[in-house]
N, C-alpha and C. Protein backbone atom coordinates (compact mmCIF):
# COMPACT_ATOMS: atom_id res chain seq x y z
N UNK A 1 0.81 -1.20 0.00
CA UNK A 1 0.00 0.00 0.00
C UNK A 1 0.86 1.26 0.00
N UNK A 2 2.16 1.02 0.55
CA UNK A 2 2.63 2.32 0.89
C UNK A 2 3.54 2.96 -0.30
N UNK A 3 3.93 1.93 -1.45
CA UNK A 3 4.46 2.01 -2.60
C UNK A 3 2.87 3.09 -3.40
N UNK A 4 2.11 2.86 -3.28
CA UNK A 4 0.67 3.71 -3.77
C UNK A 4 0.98 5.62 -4.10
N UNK A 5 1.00 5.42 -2.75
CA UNK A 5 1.76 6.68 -1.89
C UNK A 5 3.17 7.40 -1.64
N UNK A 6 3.75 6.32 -1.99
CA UNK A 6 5.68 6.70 -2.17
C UNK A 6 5.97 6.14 -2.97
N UNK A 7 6.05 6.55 -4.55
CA UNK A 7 5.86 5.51 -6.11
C UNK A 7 8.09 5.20 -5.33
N UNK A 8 8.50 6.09 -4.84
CA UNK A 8 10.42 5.87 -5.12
C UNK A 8 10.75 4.84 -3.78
N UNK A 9 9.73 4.29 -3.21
CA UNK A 9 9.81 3.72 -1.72
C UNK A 9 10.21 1.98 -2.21
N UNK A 10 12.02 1.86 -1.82
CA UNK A 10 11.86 0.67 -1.96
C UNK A 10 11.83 -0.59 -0.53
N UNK A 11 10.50 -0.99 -0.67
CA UNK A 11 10.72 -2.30 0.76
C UNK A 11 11.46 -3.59 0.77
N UNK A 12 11.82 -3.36 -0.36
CA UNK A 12 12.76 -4.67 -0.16
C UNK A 12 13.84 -4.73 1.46
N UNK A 13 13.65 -5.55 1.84
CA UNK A 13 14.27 -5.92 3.30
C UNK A 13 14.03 -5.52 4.18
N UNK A 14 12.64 -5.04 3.93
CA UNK A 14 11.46 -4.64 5.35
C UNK A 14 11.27 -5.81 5.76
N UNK A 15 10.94 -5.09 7.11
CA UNK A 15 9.75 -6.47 7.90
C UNK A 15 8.19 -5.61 8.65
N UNK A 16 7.41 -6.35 8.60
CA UNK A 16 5.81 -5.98 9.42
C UNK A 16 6.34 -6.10 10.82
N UNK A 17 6.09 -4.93 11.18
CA UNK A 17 6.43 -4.56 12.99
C UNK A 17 5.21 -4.10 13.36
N UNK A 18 4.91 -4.32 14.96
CA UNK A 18 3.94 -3.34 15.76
C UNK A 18 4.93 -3.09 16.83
N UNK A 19 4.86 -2.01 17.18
CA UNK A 19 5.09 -1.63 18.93
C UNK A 19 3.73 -1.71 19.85
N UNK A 20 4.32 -1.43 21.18
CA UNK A 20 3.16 -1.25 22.15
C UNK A 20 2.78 0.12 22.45
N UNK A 21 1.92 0.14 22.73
CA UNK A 21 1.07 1.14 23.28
C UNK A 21 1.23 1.87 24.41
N UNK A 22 1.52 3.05 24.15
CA UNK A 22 2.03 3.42 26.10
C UNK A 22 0.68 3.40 27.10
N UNK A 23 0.03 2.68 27.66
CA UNK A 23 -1.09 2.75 28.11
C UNK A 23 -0.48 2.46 30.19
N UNK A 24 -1.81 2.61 30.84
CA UNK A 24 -1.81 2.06 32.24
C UNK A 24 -2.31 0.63 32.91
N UNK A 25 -2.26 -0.13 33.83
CA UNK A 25 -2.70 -0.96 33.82
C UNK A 25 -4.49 -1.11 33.90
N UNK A 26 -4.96 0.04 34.34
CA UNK A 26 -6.03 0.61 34.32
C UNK A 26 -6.98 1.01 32.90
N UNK A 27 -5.48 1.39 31.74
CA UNK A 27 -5.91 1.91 30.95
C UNK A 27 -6.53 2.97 30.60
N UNK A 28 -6.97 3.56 31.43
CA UNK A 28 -6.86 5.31 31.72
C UNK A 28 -5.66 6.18 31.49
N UNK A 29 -5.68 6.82 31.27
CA UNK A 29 -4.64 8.05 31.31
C UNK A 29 -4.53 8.86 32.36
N UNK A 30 -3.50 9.32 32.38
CA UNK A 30 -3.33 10.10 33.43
C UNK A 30 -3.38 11.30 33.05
N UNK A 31 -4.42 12.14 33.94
CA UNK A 31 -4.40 13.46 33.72
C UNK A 31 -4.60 14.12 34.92
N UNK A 32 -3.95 14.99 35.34
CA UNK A 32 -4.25 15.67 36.09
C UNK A 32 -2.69 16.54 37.12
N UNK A 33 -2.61 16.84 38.27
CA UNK A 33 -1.26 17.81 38.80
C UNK A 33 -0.40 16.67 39.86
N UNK A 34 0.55 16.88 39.81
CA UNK A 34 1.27 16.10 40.67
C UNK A 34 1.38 16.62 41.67
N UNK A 35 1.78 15.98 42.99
CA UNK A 35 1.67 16.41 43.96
C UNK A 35 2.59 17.43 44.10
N UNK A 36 3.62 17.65 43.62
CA UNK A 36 4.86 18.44 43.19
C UNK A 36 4.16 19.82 42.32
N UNK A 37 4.32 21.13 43.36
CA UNK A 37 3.86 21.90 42.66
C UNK A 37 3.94 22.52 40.98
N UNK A 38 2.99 22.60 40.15
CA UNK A 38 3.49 23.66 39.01
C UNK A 38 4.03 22.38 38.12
N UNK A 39 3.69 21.04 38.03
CA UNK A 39 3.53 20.36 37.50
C UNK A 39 2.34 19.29 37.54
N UNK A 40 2.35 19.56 35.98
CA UNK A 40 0.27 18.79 35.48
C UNK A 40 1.03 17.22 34.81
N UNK A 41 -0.01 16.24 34.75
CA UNK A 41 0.36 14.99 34.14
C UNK A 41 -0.81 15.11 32.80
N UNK A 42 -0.59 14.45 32.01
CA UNK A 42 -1.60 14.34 30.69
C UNK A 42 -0.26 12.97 29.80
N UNK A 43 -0.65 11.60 30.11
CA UNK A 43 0.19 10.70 28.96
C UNK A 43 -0.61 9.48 29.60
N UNK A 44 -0.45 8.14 28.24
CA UNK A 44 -0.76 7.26 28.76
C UNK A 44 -2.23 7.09 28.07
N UNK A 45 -1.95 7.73 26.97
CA UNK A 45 -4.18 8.00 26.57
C UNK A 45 -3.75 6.32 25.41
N UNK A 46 -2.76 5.91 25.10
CA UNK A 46 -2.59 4.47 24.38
C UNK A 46 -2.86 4.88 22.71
N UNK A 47 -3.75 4.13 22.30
CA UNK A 47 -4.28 4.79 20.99
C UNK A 47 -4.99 5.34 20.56
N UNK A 48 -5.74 6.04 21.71
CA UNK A 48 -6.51 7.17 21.72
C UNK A 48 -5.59 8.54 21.75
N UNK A 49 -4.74 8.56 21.39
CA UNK A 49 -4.02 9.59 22.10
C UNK A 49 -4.37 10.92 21.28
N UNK A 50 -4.11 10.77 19.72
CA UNK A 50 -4.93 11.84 18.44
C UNK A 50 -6.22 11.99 19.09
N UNK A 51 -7.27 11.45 19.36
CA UNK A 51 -8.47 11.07 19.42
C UNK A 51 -8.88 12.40 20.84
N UNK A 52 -8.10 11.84 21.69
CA UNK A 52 -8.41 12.52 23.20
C UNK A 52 -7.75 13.50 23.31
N UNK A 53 -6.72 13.74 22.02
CA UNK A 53 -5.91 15.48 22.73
C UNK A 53 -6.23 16.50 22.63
N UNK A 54 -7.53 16.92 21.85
CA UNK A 54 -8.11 18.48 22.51
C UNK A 54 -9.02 18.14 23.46
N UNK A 55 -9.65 17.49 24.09
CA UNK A 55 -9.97 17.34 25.71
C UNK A 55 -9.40 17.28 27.04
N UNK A 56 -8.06 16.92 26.29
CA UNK A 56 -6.89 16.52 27.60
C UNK A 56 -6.45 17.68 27.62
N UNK A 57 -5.98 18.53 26.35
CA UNK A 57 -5.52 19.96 26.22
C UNK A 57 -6.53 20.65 26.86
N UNK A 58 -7.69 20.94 27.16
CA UNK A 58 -8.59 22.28 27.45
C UNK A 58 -8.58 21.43 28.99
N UNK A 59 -8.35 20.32 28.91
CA UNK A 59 -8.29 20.31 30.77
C UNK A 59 -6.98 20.60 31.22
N UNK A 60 -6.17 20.27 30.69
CA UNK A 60 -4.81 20.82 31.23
C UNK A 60 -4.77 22.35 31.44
N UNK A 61 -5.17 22.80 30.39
CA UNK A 61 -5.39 24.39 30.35
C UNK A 61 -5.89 25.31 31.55
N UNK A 62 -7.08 24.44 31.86
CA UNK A 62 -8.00 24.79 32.58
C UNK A 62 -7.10 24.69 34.00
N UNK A 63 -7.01 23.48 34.18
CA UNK A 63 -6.17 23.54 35.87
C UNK A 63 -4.87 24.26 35.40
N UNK A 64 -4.30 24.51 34.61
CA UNK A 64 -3.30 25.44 35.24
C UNK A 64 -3.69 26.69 35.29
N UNK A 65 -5.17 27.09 34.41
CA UNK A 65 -5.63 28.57 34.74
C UNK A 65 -6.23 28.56 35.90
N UNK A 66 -6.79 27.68 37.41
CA UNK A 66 -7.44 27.95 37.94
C UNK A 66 -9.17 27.45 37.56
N UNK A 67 -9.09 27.07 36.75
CA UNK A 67 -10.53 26.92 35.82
C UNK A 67 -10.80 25.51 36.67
N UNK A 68 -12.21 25.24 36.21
CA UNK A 68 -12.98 24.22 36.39
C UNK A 68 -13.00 23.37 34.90
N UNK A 69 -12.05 21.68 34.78
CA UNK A 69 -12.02 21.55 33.93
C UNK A 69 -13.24 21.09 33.22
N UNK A 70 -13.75 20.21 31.53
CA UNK A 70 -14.58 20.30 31.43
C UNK A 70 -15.52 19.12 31.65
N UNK A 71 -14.85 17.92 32.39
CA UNK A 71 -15.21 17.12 32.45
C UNK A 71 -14.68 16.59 34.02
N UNK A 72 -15.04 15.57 34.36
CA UNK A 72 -14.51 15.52 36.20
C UNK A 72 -13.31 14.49 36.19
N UNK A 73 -11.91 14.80 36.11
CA UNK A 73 -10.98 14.27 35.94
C UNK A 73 -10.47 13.42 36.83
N UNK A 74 -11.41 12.89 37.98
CA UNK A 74 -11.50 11.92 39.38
C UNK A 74 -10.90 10.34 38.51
N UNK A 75 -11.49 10.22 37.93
CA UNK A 75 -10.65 8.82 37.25
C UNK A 75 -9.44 8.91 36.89
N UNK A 76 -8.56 9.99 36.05
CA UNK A 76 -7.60 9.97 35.44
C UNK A 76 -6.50 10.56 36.33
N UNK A 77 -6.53 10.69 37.53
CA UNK A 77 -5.74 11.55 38.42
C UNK A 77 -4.55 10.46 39.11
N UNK A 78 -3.28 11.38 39.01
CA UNK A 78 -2.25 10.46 39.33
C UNK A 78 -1.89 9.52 40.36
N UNK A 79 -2.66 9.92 41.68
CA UNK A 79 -2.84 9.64 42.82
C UNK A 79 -3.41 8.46 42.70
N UNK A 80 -3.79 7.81 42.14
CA UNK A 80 -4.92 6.87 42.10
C UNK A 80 -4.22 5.28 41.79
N UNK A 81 -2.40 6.00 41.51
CA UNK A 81 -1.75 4.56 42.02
C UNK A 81 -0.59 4.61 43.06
């Protein structure tokens, strides 16, 4: 497929790879401030990560403005291992 798209792409002496996923055992992400002031957590969203990053962004935003983020970030909070 990728010859489709890159006509000068030669694969000769490729191989089919996957990596892993940076995920939690929970599978949640972590979002939220560390106990360590003036530092926020946001990683760990797996392969959602495109998917979930302007939600994770406007909550990150939000707690470092003081704001109320937009959703209740009680699940994803670092503390929680």
């Amino acid at each position: 497929k990728a010859k489709r798209f890159l006509p000068g792409l030669d694969p000769s002496g490729g191989r089919e790879w996957m990596g892993f996923r940076p995920s939690l055992p929970d599978s949640l992400p972590v979002i939220g401030r560390a106990r360590a002031p003036n530092i926020v957590y946001a990683f760990g969203h797996g392969h959602l990560g495109l998917t979930q990053a302007a939600a994770t962004g406007r909550s990150i935003r939000d707690l470092l403005l003081g704001q109320e983020p937009p959703i209740d970030l009680t699940p994803f909070r670092p503390q929680r291992f």
